[in-house]
Protein backbone atom coordinates (compact mmCIF):
# COMPACT_ATOMS: atom_id res chain seq x y z
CA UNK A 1 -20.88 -55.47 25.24
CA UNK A 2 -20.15 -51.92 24.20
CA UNK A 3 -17.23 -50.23 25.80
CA UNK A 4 -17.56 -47.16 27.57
CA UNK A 5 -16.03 -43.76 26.16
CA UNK A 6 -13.94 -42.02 28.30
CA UNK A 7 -16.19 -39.11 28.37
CA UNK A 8 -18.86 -41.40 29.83
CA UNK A 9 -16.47 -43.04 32.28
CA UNK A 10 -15.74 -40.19 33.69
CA UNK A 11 -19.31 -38.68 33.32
CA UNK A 12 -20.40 -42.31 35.58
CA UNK A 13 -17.67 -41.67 38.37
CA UNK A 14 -18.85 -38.19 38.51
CA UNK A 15 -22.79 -39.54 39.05
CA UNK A 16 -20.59 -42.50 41.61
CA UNK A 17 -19.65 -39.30 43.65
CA UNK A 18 -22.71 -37.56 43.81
CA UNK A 19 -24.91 -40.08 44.03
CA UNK A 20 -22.95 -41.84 47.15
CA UNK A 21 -22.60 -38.44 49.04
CA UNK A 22 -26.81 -37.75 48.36
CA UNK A 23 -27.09 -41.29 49.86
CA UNK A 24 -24.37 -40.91 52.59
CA UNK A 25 -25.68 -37.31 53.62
CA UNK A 26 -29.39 -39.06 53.94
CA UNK A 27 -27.92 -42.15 56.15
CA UNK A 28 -26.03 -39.76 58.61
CA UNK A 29 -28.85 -36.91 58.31
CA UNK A 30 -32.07 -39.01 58.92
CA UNK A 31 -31.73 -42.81 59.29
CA UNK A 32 -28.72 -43.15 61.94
CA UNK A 33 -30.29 -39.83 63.36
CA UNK A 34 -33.17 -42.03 64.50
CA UNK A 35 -32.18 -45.32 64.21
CA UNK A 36 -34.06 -46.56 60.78
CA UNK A 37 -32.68 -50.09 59.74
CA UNK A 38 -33.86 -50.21 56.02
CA UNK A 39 -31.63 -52.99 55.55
CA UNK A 40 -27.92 -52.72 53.74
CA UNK A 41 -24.74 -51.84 55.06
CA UNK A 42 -25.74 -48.98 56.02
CA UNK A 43 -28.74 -50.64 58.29
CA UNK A 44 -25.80 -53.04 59.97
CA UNK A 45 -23.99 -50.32 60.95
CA UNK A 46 -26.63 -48.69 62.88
CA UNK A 47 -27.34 -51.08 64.45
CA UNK A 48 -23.94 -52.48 65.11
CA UNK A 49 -22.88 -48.70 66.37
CA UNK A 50 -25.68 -48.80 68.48
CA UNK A 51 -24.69 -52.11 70.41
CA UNK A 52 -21.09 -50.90 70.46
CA UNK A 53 -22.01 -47.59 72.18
CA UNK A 54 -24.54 -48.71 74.31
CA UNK A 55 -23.03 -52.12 75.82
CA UNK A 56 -19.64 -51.46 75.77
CA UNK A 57 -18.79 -47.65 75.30
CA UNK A 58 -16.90 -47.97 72.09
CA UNK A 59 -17.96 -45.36 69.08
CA UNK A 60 -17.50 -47.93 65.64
CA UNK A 61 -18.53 -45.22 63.23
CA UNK A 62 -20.41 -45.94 60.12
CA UNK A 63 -18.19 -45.56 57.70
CA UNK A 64 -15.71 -48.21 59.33
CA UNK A 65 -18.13 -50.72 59.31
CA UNK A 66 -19.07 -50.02 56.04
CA UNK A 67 -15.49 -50.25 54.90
CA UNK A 68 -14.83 -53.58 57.37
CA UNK A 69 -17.68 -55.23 55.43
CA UNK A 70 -16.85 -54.51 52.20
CA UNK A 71 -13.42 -55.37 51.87
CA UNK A 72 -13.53 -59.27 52.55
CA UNK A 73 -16.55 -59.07 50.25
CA UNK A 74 -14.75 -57.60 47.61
CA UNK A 75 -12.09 -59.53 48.12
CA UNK A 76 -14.43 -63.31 47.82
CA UNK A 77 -16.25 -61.48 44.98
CA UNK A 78 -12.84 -60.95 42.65
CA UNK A 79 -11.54 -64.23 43.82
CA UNK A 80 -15.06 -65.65 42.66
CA UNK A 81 -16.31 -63.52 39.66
CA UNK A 82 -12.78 -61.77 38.21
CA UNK A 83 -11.69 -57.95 39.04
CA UNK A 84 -14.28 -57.01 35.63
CA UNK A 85 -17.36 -58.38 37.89
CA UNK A 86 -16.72 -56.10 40.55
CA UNK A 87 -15.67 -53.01 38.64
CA UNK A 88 -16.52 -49.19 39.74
CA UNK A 89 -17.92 -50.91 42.71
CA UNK A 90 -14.73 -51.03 44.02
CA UNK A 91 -14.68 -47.04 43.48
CA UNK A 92 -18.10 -46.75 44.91
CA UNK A 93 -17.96 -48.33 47.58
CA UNK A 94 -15.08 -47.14 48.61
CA UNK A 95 -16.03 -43.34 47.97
CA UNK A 96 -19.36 -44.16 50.09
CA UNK A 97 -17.42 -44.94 53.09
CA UNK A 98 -15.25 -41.92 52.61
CA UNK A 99 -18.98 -39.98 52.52
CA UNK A 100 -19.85 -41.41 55.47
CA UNK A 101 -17.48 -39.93 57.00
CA UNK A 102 -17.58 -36.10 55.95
CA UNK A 103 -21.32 -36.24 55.77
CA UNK A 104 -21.44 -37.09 59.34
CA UNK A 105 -20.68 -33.34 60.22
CA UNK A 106 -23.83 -32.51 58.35
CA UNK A 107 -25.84 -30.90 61.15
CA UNK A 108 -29.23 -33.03 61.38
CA UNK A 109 -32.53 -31.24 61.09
CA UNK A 110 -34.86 -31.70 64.11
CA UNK A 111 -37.85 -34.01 62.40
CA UNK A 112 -40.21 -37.15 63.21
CA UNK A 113 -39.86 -40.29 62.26
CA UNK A 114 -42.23 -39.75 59.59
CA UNK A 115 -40.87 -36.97 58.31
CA UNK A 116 -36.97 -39.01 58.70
CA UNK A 117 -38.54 -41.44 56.75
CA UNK A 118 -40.11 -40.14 53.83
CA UNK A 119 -36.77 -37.21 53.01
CA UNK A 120 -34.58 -40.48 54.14
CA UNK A 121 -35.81 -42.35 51.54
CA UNK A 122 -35.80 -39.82 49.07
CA UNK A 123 -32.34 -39.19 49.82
CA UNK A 124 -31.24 -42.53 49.36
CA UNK A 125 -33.28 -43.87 47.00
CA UNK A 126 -31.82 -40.07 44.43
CA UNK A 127 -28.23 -41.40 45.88
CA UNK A 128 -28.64 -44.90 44.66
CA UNK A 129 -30.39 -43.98 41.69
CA UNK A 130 -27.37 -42.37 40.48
CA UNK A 131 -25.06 -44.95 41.38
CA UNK A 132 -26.89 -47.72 39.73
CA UNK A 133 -27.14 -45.23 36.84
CA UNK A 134 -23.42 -45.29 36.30
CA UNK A 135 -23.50 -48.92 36.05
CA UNK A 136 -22.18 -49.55 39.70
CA UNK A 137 -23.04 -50.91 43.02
CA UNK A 138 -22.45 -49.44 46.70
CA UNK A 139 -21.05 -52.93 47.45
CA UNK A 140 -22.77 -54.17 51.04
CA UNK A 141 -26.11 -56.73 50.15
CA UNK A 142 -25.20 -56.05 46.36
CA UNK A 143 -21.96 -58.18 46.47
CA UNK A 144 -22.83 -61.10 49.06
CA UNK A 145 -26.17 -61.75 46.91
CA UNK A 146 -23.62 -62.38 44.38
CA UNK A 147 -21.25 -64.28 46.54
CA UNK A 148 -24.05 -66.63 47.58
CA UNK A 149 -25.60 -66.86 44.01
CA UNK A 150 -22.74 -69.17 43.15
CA UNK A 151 -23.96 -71.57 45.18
CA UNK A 152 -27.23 -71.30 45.42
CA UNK A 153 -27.72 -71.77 41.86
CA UNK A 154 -31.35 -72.11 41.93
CA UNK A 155 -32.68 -69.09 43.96
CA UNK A 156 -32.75 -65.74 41.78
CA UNK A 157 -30.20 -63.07 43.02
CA UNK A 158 -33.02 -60.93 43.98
CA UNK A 159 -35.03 -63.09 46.52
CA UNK A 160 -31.47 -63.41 47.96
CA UNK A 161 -30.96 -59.67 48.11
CA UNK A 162 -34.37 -59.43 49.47
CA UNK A 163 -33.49 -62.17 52.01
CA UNK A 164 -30.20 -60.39 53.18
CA UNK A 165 -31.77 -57.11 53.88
CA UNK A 166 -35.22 -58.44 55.52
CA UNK A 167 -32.97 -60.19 58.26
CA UNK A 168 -31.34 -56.59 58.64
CA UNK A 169 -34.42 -54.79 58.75
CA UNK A 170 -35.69 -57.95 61.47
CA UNK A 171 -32.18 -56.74 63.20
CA UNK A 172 -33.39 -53.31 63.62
CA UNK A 173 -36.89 -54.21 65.14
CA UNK A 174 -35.86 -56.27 67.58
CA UNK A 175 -33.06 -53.81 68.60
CA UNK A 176 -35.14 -50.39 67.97
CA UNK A 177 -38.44 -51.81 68.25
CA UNK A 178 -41.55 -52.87 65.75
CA UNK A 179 -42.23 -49.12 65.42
CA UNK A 180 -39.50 -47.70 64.04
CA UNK A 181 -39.21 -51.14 61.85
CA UNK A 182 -42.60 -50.01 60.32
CA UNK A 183 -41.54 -46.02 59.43
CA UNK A 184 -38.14 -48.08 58.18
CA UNK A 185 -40.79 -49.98 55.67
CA UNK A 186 -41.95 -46.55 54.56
CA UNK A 187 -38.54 -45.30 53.78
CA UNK A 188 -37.68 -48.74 51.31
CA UNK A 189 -41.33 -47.60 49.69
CA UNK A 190 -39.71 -44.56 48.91
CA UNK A 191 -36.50 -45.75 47.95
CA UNK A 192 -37.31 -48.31 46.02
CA UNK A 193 -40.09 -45.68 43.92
CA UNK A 194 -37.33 -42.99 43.56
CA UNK A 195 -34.83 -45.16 42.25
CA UNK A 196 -37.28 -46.51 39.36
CA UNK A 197 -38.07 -43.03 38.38
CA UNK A 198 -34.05 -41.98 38.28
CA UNK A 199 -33.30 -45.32 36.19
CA UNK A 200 -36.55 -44.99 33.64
CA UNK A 201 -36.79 -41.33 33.44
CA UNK A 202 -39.03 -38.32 35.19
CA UNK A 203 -39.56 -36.83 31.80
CA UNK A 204 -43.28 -37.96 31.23
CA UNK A 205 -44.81 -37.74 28.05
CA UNK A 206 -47.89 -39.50 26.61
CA UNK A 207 -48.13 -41.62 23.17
CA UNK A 208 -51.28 -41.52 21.24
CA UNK A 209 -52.27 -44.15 18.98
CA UNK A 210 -54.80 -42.62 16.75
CA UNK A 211 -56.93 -44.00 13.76
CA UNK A 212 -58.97 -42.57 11.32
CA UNK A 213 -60.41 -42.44 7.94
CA UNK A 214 -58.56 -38.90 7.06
CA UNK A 215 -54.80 -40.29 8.55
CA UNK A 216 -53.36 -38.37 5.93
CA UNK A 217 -55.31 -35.15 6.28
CA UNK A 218 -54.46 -35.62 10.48
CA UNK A 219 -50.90 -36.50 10.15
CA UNK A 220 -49.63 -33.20 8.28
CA UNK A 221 -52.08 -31.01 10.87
CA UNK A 222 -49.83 -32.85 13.56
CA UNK A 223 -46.21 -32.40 11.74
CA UNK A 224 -47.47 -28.42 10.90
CA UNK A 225 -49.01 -27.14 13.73
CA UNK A 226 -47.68 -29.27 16.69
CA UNK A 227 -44.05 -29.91 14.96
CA UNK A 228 -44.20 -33.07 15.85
CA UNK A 229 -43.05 -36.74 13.66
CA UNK A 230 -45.99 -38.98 12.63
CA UNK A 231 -45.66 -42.44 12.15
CA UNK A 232 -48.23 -44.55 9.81
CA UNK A 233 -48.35 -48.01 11.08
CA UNK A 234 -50.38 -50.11 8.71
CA UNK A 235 -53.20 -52.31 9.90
CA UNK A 236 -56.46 -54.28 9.43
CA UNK A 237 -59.57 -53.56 10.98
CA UNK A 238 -60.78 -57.31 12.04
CA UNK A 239 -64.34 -56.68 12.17
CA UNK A 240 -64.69 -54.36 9.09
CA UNK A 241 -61.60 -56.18 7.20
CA UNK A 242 -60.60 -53.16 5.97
CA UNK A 243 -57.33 -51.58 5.56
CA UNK A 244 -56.48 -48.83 8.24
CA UNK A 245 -53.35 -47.32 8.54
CA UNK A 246 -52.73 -45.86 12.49
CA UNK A 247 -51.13 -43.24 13.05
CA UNK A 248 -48.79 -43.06 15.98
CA UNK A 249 -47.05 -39.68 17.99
CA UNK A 250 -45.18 -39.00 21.54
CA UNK A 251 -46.16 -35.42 22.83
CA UNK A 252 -45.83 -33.48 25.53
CA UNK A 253 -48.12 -33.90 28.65
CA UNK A 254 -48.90 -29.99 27.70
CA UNK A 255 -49.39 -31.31 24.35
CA UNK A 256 -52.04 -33.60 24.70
CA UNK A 257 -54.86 -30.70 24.26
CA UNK A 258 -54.03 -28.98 21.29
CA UNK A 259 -53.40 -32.44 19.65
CA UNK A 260 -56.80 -34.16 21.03
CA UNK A 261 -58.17 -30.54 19.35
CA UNK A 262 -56.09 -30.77 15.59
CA UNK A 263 -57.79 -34.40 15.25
CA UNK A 264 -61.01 -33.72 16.27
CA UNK A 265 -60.89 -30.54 13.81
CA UNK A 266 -59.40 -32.70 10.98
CA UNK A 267 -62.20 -36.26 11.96
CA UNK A 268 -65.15 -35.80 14.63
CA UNK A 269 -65.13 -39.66 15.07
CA UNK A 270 -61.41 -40.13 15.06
CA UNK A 271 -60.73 -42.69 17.34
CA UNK A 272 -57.95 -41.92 20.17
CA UNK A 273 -55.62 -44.20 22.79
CA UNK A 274 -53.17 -42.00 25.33
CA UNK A 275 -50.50 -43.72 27.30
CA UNK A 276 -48.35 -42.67 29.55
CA UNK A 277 -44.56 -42.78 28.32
CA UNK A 278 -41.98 -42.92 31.18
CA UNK A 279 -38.92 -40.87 29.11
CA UNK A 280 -38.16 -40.57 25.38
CA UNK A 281 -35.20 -40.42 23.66
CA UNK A 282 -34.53 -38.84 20.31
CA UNK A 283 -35.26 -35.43 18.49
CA UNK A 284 -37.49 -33.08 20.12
CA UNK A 285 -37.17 -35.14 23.38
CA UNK A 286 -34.13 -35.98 25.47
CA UNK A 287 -31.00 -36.43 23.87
């Protein structure tokens, strides 16, 4: 495996910082606000602060339990997996119970539960997104999926992870009730969809496949007017069994227009494929 720079070390600690304060700040702000288990550490200690407070007048703050879980978890997991396994974790999880704690003084807007769950999980789901982007883990569900991995051999790590936090979520409905279980549901949708578009990219673009007769003509059009790269790909037309050579570009979404306009200019019957293309790296795109 490649090593990390130190430039992106310390770029991934910096995204561990920000990302675990986005996600504390959305816990404290909106979920423990109004009591939305969505499973985690974080979900435990709502409920477990809850219980405390109500049964026997004793404030256990979520940060504490997040810290009281953690440790003997990190603890099995280096005993288990080696000090490498766990890694920035240890930083991150340790930072997010430190967030916890200073994000809890973040005054919390007055909003329904809809409204609690939809900026929740958008809060979270940006907070983990960085996290997970630095190569790290908030500890919590993470960790004991990977304690109980080793022996449970044959169940993937994700049905256990998805195990763990279901009973948490089951927790929080019959503590808070089936309602505020479902708008909980909502606010993993929303996690779960922000988190994919942090790891794979926001930067849409579209890829267009396009072949033609006049590829030649079409491709230095493209390279001149839209300063975009071309590629040929070479192929056989099954039906025909002729040689074809397609040509393939990534635009812009605003792109798409001019380009659809350049081929139609260059070949009338030019036949055209657009995808959508998550991010792109490279020249011209992101670096």
């Amino acid at each position: 495996m490649r090593r990390e720079t130190k430039n992106e070390n310390i770029l991934n600690y910096i995204y561990i910082i920000i990302g675990t304060t986005i996600l504390a700040a959305g816990v404290n702000m909106f979920f423990a606000k109004l009591k939305l288990v969505t499973g985690g550490v974080s979900g435990l200690a709502i409920v477990i602060e809850y219980i405390m407070k109500k049964n026997y007048g004793i404030n256990i703050p979520l940060w504490f339990t997040n810290i009281a879980v953690n440790i003997p978890l990190l603890a099995i997991a280096i005993k288990l997996k080696g000090r490498e396994f766990v890694g920035k974790s240890i930083f991150s999880a340790a930072y997010l119970s430190f967030a916890l704690f200073y994000t809890s003084f973040i005054p919390s807007p007055d909003v329904d539960y809809l409204l609690a769950s939809v900026f929740g999980g958008v809060f979270v789901g940006t907070g983990l997104g960085f996290v997970l982007r630095a190569s790290a883990s908030t500890g919590g569900t993470d960790l004991a999926a990977n304690i109980l991995k080793v022996y449970l051999n044959n169940i993937p790590i994700a049905k256990i992870i998805l195990i763990i936090d279901s009973s948490i979520v089951l927790v929080g409905a019959f503590v808070f009730g089936i309602e505020k279980a479902m708008y909980a549901l909502i606010s993993i949708y929303i996690v779960a969809k922000v988190i994919d578009s942090i790891l794979e990219g926001i930067n849409f673009s579209k890829a267009v496949f396009i072949i033609s007769d006049f590829s030649e003509e079409i491709s230095e059009v493209l390279m001149k007017d839209l300063n975009r790269g071309v590629t040929g790909i070479h192929a056989t037309g099954m039906y025909s069994k002729g040689e074809k050579q397609v040509l393939f570009v990534v635009v812009g979404t605003n792109e798409i227009v001019p380009l659809q306009k350049m081929v139609k200019e260059v070949d009338a019957k030019a036949f055209m494929t657009v995808a959508d293309v998550r991010e792109v790296l490279g020249e011209g795109f992101t670096e």
